[in-house]
N, C-alpha and C. Protein backbone atom coordinates (compact mmCIF):
# COMPACT_ATOMS: atom_id res chain seq x y z
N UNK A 1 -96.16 18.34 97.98
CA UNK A 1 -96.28 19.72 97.52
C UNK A 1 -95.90 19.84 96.04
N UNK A 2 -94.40 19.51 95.31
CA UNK A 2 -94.44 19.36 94.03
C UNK A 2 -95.23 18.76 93.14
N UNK A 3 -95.99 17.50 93.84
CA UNK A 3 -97.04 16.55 92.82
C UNK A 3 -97.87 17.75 93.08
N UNK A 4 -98.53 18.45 93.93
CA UNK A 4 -99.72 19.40 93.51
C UNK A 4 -99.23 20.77 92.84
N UNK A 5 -97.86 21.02 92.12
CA UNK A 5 -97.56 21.89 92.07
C UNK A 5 -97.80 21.61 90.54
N UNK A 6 -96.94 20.66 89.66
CA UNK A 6 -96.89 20.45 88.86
C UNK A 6 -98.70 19.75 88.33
N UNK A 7 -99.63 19.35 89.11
CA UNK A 7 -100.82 18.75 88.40
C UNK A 7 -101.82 20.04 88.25
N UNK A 8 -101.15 21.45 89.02
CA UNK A 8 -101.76 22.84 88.94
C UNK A 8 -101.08 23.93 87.41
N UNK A 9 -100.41 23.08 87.14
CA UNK A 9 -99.39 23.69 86.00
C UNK A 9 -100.11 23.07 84.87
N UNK A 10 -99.95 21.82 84.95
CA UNK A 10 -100.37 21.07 83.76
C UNK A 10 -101.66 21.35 83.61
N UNK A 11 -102.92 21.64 84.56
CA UNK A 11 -104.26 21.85 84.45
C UNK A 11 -104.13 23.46 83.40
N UNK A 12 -103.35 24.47 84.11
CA UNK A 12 -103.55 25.30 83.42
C UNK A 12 -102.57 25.42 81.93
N UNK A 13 -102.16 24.85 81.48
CA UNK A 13 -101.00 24.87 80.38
C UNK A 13 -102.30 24.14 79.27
N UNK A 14 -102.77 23.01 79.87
CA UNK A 14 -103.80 22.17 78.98
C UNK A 14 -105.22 23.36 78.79
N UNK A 15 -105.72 23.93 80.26
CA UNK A 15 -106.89 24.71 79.35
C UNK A 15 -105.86 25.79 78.48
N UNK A 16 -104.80 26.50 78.68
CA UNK A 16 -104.85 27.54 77.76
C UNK A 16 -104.90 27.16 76.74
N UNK A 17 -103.88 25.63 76.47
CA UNK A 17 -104.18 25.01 75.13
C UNK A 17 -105.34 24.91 73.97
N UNK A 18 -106.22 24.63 74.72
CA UNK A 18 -107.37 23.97 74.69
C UNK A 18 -107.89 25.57 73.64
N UNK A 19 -107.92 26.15 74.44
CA UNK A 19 -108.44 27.86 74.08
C UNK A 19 -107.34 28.60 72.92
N UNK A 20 -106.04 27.99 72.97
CA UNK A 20 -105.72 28.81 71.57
C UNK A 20 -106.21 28.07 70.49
N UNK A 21 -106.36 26.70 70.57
CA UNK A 21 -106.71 25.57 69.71
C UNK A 21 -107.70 26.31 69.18
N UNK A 22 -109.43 26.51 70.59
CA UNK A 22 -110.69 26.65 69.65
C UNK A 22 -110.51 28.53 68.98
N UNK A 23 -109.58 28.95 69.55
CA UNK A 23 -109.61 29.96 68.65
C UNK A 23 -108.84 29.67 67.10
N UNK A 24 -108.14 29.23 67.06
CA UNK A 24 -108.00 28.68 65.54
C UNK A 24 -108.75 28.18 65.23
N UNK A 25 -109.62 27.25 65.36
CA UNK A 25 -110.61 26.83 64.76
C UNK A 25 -111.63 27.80 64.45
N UNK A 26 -111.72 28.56 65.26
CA UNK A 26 -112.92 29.49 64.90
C UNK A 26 -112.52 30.42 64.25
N UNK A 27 -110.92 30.81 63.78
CA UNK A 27 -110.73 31.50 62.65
C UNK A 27 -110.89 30.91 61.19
N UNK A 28 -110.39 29.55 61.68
CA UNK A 28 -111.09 28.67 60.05
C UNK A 28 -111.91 28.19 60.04
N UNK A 29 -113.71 29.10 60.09
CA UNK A 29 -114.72 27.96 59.91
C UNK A 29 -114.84 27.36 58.82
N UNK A 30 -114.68 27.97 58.07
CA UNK A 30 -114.75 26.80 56.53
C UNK A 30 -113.75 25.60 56.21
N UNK A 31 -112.83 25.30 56.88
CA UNK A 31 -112.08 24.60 56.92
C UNK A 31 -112.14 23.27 57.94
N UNK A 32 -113.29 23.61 59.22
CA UNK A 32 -113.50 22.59 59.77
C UNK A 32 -113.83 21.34 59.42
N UNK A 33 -114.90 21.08 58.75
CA UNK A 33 -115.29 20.10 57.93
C UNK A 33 -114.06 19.34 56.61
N UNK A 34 -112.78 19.78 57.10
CA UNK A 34 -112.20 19.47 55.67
C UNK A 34 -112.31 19.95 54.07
N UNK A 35 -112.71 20.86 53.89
CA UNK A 35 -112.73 21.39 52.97
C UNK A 35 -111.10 22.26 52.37
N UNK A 36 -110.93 22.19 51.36
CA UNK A 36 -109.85 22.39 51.15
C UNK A 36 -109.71 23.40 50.21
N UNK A 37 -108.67 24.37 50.56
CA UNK A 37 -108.38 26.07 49.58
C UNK A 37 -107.59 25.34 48.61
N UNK A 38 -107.94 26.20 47.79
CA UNK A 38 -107.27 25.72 46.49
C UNK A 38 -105.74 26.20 46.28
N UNK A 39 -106.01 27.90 47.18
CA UNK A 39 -104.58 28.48 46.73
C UNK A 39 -103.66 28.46 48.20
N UNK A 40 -102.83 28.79 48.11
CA UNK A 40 -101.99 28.76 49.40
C UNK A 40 -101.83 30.22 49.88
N UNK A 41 -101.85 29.90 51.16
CA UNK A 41 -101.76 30.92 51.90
C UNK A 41 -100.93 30.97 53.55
N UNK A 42 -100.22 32.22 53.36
CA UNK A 42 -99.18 31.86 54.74
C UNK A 42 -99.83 32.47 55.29
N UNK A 43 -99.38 32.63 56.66
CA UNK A 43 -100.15 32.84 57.84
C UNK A 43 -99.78 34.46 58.37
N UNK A 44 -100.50 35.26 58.71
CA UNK A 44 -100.18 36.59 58.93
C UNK A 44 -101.05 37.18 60.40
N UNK A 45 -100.26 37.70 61.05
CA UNK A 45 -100.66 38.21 62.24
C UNK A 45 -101.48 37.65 63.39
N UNK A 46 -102.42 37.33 63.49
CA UNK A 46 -102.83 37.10 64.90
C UNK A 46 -102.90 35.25 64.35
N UNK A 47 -103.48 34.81 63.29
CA UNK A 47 -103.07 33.52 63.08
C UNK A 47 -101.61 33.28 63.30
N UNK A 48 -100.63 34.05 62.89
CA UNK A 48 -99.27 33.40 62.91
C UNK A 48 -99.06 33.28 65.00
N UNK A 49 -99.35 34.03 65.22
CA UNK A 49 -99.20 34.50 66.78
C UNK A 49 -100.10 32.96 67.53
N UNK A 50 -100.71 32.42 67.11
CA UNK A 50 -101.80 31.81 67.63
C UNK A 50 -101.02 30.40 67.07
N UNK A 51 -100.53 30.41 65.85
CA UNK A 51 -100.11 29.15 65.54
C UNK A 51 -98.16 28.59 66.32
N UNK A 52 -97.91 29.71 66.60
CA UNK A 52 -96.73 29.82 66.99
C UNK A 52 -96.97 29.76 69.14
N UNK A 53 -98.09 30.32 69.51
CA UNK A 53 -98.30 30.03 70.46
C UNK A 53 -98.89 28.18 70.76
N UNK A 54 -99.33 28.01 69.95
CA UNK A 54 -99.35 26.58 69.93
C UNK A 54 -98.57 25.36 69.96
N UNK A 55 -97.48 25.78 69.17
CA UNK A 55 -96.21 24.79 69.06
C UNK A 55 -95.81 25.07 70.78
N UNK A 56 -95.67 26.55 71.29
CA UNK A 56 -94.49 26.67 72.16
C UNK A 56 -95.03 25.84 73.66
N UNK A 57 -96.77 26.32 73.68
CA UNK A 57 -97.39 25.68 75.15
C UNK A 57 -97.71 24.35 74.64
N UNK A 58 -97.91 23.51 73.90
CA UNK A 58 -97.73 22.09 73.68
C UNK A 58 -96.58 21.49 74.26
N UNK A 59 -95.06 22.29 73.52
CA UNK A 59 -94.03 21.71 74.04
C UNK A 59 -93.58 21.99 75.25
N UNK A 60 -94.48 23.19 76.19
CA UNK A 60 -94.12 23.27 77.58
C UNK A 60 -94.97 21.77 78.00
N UNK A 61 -95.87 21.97 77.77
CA UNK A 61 -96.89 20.82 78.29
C UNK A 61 -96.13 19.65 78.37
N UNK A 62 -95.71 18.98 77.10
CA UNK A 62 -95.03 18.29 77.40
C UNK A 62 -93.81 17.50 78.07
N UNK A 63 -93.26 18.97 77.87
CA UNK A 63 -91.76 18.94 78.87
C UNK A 63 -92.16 18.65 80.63
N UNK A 64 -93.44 19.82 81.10
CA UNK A 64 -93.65 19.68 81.93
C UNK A 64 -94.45 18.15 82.61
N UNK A 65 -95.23 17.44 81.63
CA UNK A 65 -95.05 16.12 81.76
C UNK A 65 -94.75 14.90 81.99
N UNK A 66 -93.27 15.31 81.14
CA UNK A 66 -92.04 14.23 81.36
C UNK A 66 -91.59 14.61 82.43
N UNK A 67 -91.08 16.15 82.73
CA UNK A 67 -90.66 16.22 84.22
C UNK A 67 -91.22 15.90 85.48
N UNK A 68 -92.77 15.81 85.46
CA UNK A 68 -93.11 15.25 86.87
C UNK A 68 -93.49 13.37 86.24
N UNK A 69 -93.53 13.08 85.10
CA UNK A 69 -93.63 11.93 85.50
C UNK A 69 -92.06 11.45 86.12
N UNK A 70 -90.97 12.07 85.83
CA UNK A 70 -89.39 11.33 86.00
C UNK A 70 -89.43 12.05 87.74
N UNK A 71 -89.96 12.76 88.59
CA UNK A 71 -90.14 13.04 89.61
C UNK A 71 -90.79 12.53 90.65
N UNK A 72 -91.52 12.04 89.87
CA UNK A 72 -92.43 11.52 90.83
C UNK A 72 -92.47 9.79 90.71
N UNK A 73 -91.48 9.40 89.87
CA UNK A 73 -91.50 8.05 89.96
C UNK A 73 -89.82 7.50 90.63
């Protein structure tokens, strides 16, 4: 029951990932290709929200990871 608990967690933690990812990307299309701004720019509102949601479900992902691999072995 926990191995299907945790491989139902991780499925959904990875698509949401997946989906804040291509929405950043699709806020920087000009940037996909590597192209590079000349001036700097910080990040404001729904980018900051999106980039900050990224760090936090990565590092669930991961945590949740390590915890069923140390569980299940």
């Amino acid at each position: 029951m926990g191995d299907t608990a945790f491989t139902i967690i991780l499925l959904l933690l990875s698509i949401t990932l997946v989906g804040v990812l291509l929405l950043q990307v699709r806020g920087n299309a000009g940037q996909v290709f590597g192209q590079a701004e000349s001036t700097f720019r910080s990040r404001r509102g729904i980018e900051r929200l999106l980039f900050r949601a990224t760090i936090v479900i990565a590092t669930i992902f991961v945590a949740v990871a390590i915890i069923n691999v140390r569980v299940e072995g």
